[in-house]
Protein backbone atom coordinates (compact mmCIF):
# COMPACT_ATOMS: atom_id res chain seq x y z
CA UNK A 1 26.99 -12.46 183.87
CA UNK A 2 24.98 -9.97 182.46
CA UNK A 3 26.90 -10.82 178.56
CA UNK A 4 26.06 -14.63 179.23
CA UNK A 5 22.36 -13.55 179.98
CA UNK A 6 22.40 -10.94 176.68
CA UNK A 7 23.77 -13.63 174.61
CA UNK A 8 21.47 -16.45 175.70
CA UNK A 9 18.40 -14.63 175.22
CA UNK A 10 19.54 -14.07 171.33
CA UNK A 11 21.07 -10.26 171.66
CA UNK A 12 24.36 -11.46 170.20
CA UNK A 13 25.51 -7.78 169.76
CA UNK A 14 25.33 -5.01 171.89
CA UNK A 15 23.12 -3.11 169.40
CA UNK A 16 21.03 -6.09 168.82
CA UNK A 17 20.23 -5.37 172.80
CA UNK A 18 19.92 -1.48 172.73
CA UNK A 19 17.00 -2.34 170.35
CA UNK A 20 15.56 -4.94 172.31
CA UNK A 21 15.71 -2.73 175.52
CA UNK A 22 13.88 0.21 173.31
CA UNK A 23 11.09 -2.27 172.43
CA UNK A 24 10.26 -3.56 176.08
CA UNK A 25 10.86 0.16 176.97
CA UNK A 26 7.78 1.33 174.87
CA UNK A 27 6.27 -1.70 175.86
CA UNK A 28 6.45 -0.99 179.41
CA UNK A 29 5.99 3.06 179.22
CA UNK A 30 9.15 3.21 180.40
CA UNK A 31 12.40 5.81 179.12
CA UNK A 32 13.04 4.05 175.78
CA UNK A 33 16.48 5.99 174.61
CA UNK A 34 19.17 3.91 175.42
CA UNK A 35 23.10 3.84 173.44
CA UNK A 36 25.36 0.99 172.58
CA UNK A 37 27.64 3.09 175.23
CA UNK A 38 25.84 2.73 177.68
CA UNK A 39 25.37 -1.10 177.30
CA UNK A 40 29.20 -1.06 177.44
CA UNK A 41 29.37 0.60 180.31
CA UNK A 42 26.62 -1.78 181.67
CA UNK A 43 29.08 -4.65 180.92
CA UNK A 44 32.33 -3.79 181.76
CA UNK A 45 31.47 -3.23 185.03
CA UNK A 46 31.45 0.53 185.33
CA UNK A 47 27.47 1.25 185.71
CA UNK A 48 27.21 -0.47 188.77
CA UNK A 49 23.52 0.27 189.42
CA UNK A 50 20.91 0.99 186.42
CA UNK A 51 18.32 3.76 187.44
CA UNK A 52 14.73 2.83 188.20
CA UNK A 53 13.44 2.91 185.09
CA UNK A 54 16.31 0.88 183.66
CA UNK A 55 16.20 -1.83 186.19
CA UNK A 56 11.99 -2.26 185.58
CA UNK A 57 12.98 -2.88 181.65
CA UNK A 58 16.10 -4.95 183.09
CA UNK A 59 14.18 -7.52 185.12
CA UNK A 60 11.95 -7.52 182.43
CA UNK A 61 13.82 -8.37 180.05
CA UNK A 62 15.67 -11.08 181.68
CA UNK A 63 13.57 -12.39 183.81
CA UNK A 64 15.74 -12.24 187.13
CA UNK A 65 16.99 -9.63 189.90
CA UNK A 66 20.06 -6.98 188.98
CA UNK A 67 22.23 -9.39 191.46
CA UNK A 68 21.92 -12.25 188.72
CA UNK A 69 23.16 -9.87 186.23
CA UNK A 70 26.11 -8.98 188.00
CA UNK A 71 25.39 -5.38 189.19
CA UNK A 72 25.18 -4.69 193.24
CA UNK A 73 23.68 -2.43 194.59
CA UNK A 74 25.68 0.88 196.09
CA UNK A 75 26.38 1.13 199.58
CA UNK A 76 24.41 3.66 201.38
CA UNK A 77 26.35 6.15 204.35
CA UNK A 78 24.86 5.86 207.60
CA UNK A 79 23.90 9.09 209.11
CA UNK A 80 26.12 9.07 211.90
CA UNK A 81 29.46 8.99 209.34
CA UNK A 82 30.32 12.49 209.09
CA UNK A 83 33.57 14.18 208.89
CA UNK A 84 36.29 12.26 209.25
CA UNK A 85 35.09 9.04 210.29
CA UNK A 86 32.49 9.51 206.60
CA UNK A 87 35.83 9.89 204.88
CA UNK A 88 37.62 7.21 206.75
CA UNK A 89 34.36 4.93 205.93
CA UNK A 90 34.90 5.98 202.15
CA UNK A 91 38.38 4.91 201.76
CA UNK A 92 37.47 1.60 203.69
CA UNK A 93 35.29 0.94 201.09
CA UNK A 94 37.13 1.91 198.01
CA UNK A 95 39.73 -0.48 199.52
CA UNK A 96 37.46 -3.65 199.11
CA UNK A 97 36.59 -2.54 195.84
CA UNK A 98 39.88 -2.50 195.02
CA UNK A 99 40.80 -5.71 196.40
CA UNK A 100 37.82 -7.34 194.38
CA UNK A 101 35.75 -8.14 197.51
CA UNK A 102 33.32 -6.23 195.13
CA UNK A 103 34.54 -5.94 192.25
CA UNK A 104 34.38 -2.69 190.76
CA UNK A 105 36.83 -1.02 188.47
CA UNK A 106 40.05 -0.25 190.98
CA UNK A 107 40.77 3.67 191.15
CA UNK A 108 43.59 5.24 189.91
CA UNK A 109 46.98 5.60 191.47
CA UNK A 110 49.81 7.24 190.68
CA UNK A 111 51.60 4.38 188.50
CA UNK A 112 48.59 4.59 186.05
CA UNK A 113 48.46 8.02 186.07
CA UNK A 114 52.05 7.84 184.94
CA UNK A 115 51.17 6.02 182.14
CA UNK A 116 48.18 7.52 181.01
CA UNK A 117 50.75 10.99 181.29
CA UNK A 118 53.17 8.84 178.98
CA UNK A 119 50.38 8.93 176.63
CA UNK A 120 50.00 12.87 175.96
CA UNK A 121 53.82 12.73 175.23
CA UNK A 122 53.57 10.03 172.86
CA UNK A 123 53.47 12.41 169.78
CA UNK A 124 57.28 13.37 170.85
CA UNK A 125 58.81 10.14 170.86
CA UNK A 126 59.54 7.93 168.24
CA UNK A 127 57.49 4.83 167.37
CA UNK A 128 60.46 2.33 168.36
CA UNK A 129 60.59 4.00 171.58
CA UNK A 130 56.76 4.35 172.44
CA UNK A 131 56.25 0.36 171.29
CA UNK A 132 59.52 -0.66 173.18
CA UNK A 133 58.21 0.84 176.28
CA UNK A 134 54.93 -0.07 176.10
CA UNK A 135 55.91 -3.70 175.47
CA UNK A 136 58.08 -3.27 178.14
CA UNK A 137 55.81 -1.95 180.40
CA UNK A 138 52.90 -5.05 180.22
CA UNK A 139 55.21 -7.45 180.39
CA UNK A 140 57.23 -6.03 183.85
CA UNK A 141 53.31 -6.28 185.37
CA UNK A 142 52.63 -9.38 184.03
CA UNK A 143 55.35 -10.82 185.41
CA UNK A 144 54.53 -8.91 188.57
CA UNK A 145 51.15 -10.41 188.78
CA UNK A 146 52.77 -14.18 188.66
CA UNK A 147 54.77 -13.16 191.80
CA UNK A 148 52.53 -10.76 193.76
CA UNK A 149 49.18 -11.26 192.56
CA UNK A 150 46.36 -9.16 190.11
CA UNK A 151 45.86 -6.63 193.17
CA UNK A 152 49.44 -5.29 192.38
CA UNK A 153 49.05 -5.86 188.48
CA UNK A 154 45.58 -4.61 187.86
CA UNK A 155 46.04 -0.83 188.24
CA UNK A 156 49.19 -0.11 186.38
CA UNK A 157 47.69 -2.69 183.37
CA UNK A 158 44.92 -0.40 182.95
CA UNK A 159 46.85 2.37 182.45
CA UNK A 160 48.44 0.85 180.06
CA UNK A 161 45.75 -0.49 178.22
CA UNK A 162 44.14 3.05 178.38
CA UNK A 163 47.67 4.99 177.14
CA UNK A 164 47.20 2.50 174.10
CA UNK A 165 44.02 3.29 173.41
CA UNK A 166 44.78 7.14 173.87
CA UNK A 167 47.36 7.22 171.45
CA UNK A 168 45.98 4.69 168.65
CA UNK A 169 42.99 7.30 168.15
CA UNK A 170 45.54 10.19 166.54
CA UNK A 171 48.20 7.65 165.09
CA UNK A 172 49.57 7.09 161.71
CA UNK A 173 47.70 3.81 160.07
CA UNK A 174 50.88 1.48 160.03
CA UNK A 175 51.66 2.70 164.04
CA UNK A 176 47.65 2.67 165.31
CA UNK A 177 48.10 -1.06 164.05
CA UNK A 178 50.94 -2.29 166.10
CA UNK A 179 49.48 -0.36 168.84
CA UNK A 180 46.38 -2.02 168.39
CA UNK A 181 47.98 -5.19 168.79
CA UNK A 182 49.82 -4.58 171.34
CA UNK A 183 46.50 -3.53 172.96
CA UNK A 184 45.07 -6.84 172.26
CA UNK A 185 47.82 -8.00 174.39
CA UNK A 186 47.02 -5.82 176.90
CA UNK A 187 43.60 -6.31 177.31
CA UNK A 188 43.52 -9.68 177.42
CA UNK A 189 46.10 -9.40 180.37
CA UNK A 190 43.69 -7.32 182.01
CA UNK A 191 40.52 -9.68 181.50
CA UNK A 192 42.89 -12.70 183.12
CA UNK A 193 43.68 -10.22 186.56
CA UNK A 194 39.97 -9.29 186.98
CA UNK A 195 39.54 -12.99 186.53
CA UNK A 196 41.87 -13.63 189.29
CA UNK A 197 40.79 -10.64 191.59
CA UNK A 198 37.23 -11.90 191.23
CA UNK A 199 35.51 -9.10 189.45
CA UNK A 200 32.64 -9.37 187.87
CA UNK A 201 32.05 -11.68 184.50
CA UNK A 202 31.07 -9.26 182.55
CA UNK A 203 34.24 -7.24 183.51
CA UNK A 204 36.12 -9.81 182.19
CA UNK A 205 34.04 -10.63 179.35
CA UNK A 206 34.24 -6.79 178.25
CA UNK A 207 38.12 -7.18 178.48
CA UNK A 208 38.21 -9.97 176.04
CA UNK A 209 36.20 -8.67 173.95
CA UNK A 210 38.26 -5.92 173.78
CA UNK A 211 41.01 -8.07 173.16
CA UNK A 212 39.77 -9.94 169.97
CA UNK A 213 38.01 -5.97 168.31
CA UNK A 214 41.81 -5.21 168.27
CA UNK A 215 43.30 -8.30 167.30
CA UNK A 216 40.48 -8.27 164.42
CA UNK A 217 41.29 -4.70 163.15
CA UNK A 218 45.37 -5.67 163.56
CA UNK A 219 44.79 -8.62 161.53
CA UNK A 220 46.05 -10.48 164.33
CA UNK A 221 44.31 -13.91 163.68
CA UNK A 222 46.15 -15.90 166.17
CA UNK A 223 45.54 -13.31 169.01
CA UNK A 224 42.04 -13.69 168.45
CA UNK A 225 41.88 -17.41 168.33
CA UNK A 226 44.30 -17.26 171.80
CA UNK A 227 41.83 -15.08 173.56
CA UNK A 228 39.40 -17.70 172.34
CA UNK A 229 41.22 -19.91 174.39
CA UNK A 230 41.72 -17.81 177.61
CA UNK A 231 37.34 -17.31 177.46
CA UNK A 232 37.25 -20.54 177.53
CA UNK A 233 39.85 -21.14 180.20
CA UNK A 234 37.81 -18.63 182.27
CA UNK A 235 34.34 -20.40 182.14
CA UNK A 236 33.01 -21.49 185.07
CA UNK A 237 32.81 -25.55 185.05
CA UNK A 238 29.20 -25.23 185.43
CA UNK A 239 29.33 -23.94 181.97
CA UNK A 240 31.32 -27.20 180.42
CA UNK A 241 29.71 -27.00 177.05
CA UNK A 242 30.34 -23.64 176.31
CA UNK A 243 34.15 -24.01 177.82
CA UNK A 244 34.25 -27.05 174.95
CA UNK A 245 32.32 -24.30 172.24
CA UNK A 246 35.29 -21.52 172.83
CA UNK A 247 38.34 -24.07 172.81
CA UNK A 248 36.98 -26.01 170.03
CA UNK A 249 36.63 -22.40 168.36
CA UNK A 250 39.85 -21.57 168.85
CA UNK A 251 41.67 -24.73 166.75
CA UNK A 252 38.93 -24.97 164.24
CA UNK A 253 38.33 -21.07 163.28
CA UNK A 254 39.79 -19.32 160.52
CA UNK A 255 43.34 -18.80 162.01
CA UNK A 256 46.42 -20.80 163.23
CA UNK A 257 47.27 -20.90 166.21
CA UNK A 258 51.07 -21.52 166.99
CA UNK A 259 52.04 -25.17 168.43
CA UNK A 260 52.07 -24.03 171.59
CA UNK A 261 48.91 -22.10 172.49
CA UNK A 262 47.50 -24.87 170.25
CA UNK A 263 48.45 -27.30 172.61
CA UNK A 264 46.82 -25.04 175.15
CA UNK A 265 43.51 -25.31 173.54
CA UNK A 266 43.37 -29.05 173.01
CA UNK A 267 44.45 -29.51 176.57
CA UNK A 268 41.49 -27.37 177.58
CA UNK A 269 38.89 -29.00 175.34
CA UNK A 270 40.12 -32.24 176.77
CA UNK A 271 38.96 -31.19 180.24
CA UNK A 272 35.63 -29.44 179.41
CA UNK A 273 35.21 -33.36 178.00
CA UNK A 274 35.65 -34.41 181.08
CA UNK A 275 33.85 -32.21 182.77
CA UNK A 276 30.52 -32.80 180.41
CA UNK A 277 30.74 -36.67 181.19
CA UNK A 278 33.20 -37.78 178.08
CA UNK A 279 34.87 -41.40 178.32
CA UNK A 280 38.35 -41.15 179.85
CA UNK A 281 39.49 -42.58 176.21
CA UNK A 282 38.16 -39.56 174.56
CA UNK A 283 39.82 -37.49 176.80
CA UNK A 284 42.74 -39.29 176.32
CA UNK A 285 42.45 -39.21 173.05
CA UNK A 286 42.37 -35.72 172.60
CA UNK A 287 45.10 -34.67 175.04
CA UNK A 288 47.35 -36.93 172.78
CA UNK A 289 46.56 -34.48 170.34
CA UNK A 290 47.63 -31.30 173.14
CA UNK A 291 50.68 -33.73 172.99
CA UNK A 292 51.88 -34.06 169.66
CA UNK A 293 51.31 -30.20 169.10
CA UNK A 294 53.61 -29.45 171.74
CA UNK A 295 55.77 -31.69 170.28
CA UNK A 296 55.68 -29.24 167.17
CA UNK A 297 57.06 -25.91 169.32
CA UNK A 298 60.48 -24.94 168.23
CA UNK A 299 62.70 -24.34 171.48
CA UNK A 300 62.39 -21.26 173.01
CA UNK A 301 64.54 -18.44 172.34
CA UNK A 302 64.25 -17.15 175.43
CA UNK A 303 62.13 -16.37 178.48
CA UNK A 304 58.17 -16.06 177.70
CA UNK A 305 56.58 -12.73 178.31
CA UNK A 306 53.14 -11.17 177.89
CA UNK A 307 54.21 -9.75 174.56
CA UNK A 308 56.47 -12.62 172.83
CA UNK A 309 55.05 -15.48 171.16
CA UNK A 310 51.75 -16.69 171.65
CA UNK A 311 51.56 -18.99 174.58
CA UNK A 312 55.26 -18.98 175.09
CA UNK A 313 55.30 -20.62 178.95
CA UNK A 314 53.13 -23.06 177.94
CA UNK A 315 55.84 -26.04 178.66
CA UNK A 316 55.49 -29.78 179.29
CA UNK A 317 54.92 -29.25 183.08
CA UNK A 318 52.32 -27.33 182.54
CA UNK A 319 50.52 -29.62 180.09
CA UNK A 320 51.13 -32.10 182.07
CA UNK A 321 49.43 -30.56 185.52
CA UNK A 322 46.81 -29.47 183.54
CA UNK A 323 46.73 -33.05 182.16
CA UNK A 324 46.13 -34.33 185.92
CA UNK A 325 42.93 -32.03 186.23
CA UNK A 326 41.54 -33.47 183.10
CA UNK A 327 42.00 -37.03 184.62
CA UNK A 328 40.46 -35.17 187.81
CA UNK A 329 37.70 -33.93 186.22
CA UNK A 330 36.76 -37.45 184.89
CA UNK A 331 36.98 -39.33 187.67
CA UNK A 332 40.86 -41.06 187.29
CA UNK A 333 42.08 -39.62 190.72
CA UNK A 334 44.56 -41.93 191.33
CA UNK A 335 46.01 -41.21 187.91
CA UNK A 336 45.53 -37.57 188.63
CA UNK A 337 47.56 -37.65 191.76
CA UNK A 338 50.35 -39.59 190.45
CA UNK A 339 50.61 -36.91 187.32
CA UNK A 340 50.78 -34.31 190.10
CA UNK A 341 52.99 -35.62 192.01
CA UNK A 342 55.57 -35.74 189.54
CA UNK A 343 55.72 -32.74 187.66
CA UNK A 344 54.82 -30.04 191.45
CA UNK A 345 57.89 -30.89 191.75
CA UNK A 346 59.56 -28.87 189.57
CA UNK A 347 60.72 -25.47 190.27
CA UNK A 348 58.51 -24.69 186.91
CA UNK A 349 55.92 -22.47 188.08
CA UNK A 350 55.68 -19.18 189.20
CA UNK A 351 54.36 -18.63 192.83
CA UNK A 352 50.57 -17.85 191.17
CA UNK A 353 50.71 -21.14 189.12
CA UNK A 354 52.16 -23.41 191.62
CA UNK A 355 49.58 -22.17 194.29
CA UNK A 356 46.59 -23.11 191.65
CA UNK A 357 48.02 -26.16 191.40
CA UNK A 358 48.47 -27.52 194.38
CA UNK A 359 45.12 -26.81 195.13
CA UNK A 360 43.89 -28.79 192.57
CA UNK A 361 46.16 -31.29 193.97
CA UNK A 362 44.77 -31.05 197.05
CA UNK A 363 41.41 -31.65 195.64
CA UNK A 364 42.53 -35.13 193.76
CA UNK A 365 44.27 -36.48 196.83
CA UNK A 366 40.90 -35.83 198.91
CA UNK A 367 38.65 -37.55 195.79
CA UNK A 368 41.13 -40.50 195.94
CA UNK A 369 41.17 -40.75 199.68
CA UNK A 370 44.54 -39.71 200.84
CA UNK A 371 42.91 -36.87 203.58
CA UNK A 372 45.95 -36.09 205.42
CA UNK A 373 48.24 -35.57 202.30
CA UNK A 374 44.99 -33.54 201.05
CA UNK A 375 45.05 -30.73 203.66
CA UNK A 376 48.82 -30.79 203.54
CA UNK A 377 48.48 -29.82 199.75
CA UNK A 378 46.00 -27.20 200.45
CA UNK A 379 48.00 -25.78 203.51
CA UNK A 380 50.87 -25.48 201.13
CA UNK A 381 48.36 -23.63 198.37
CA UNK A 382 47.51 -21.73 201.35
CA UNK A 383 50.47 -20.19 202.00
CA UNK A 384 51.48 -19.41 198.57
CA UNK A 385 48.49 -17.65 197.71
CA UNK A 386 47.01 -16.09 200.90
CA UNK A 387 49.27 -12.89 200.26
CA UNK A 388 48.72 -11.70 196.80
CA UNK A 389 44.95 -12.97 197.21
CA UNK A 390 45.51 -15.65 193.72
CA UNK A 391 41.69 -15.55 193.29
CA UNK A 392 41.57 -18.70 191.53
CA UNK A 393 44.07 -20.70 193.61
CA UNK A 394 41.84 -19.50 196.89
CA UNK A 395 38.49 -20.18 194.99
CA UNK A 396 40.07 -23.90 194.28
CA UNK A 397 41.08 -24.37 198.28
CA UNK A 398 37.01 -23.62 199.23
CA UNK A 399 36.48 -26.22 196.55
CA UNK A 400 38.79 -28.57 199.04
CA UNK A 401 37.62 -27.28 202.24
CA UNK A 402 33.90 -28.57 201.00
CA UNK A 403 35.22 -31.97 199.99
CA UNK A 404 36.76 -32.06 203.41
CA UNK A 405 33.74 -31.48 205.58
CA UNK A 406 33.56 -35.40 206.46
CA UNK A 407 36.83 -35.17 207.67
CA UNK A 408 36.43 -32.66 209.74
CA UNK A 409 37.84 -34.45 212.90
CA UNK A 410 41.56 -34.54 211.86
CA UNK A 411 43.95 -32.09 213.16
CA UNK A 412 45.40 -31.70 209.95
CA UNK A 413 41.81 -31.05 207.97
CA UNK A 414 40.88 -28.89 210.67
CA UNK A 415 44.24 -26.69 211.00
CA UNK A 416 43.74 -25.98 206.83
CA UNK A 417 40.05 -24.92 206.86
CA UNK A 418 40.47 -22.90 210.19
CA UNK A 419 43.17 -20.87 208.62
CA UNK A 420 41.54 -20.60 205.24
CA UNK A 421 38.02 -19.53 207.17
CA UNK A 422 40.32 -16.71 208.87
CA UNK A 423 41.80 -15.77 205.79
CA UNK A 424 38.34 -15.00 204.70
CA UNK A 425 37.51 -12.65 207.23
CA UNK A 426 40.84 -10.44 206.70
């Protein structure tokens, strides 16, 4: 949030804003020292709550309340917590932080501490071995996330992140490289779990912008165009024409993207067509063009991880499921369902993706009027994602349950919002 507002207003850099805040500062007799680090901090999510003075140049400046910038106010102890019901309140609430109800950074536990450790003792082992464990390390919690959700993933991939960051400051040149693009890696991983634990947006905005600084200074062209892609892929669809501006961006900048991530991007500029009110014939048009990229991808050499090529699960299922939102998005339902119906079922997709899915499913079989089959879809979304908490899969079944309000009289409409209302409360 508060990046969209900074960049909207003109501020395209951070330092472009720490000037602008001195300005209004003055102008306001207000404290007019402010750093470019303490913007960051603003935006990533770990300044929660400016100071009085700050928030007075804040609103200010933007025209709007701290909650439309994304920072929340900090929970006040009652009096009467003490001891060790105080303590007991404490945790309690440094749980839903961590589980993204709020969205703050998640505290450390002892898996990231073990990497950040790893770090220190990075000087003692030799480059293969660091890299190979690193790699090794992102790509065990990606592939953890698929199964059990960001909650599990989100803790160890920061310490990750931070043990590559740690040990690129001291590094050799041709090592601090690799590292850093292995840290674009990383941080891009991280922006897509805060994403799906539903942190803040200018968490995840500060993550990918992390992501493309080190793909820049790695020279990794093609990492910076993919994150690109995965900005765009995490715009909100209120937000269609900048979704289109960031995948357009990422097939028409100054790097390549490989066939497959390529065919990523088209597929997702197709759908912010859609979404902004495009014929279906354009849409078409341009997921023909998601087609024949695909079309380009050499066979796999193996199973895709975090670290490996550059959008190396992107298959034909999945353009093809992601072709049935676009159809969704403008209007084709029927067409929509029928694409879905086909390729769910596959045993393609992770647990994560098949629960996202189906709840887009669920949303084209209410839009094309098949109720029942609807809340079917979105009791079996339901179940796959109520345990690991897939924030987008559960964000797409309240998109459902809304569309099902008129049919609120069915057992089978009623059973799916019931349980997803309880699974709210939990």
């Amino acid at each position: 949030m508060f990046v969209d507002a900074r960049v909207e207003r003109g501020w395209n850099t951070q330092e472009d804003f720490a000037a602008a805040y001195e300005d209004k500062a003055r102008e306001l007799h207000e404290q007019a020292r402010i750093s470019v680090r303490q913007v960051r901090r603003w935006e990533s999510g770990e300044s929660t709550w400016p100071n009085r003075d700050a928030r007075r140049v804040l609103e200010a400046m933007f025209d709007c309340s701290m909650e439309n910038l994304g920072f929340y106010r900090p929970v006040r102890r009652n009096r009467q917590y003490s001891g060790e019901n105080g303590q007991q309140l404490e945790e309690h609430m440094h749980r839903r932080t961590f589980l993204g109800l709020v969205g703050a950074v998640p505290v450390l536990d002892l898996t990231m501490l073990d990497h950040l450790t790893a770090a220190h003792r990075a000087r003692r082992r030799s480059k293969g071995d660091l890299l190979g464990d690193l790699r090794t390390a992102l790509d065990e919690t990606a592939r953890a996330d698929g199964l059990d959700g960001p909650h599990e993933a989100l803790p160890t991939a920061l310490g990750i992140v931070s043990a590559i960051n740690f040990t690129a400051r001291t590094a050799k040149e041709d090592l601090r490289r690799e590292l850093l693009a292995l840290g674009a890696r990383g941080a891009e991983l991280v922006a897509w779990l805060y994403r799906d634990a539903g942190a803040p947006a200018q968490a995840v905005a500060y993550w990918h912008h992390q992501a493309k600084e080190w793909a820049t200074l790695s020279g990794d062209g093609a990492m910076h165009a993919y994150t690109l892609l995965r900005q765009a892929q995490a715009t909100d669809r209120t937000q269609a024409a900048r979704m289109l501006d960031l995948a357009r961006a990422a097939t028409t900048g100054p790097w390549t993207l490989p066939p497959r991530p390529r065919a990523e991007a088209l597929q997702q500029e197709a759908r912010a067509l859609a979404i902004t009110g495009a014929s279906t014939d354009q849409v078409a048009r341009v997921l023909d063009q998601a087609y024949a990229a695909l079309a380009e991808a050499a066979p796999p050499s193996g199973p895709a991880t975090c670290t490996g090529p550059l959008g190396g699960s992107y298959t034909r299922e999945r353009l093809m499921v992601q072709s049935a939102i676009c159809y969704r998005e403008a209007g084709q339902n029927k067409r929509a369902v029928r694409l879905f119906g086909e390729h769910l079922a596959t045993d393609a997709f992770a647990p994560r993706d098949r629960a996202f899915f189906t709840a887009q499913y669920s949303g084209a079989l209410v839009a094309a009027g098949e109720v029942d089959e609807a809340a079917a879809a979105a009791l079996e979304s339901l179940t796959l994602a109520a345990g690991a908490r897939f924030g987008q899969a559960l964000a797409e079944l309240h998109r459902t349950a809304a569309d099902l309000v008129p049919y609120t009289q069915r057992p089978a409409v009623r059973d799916f919002r019931q349980r997803l209302s309880e699974l709210a409360l939990t």
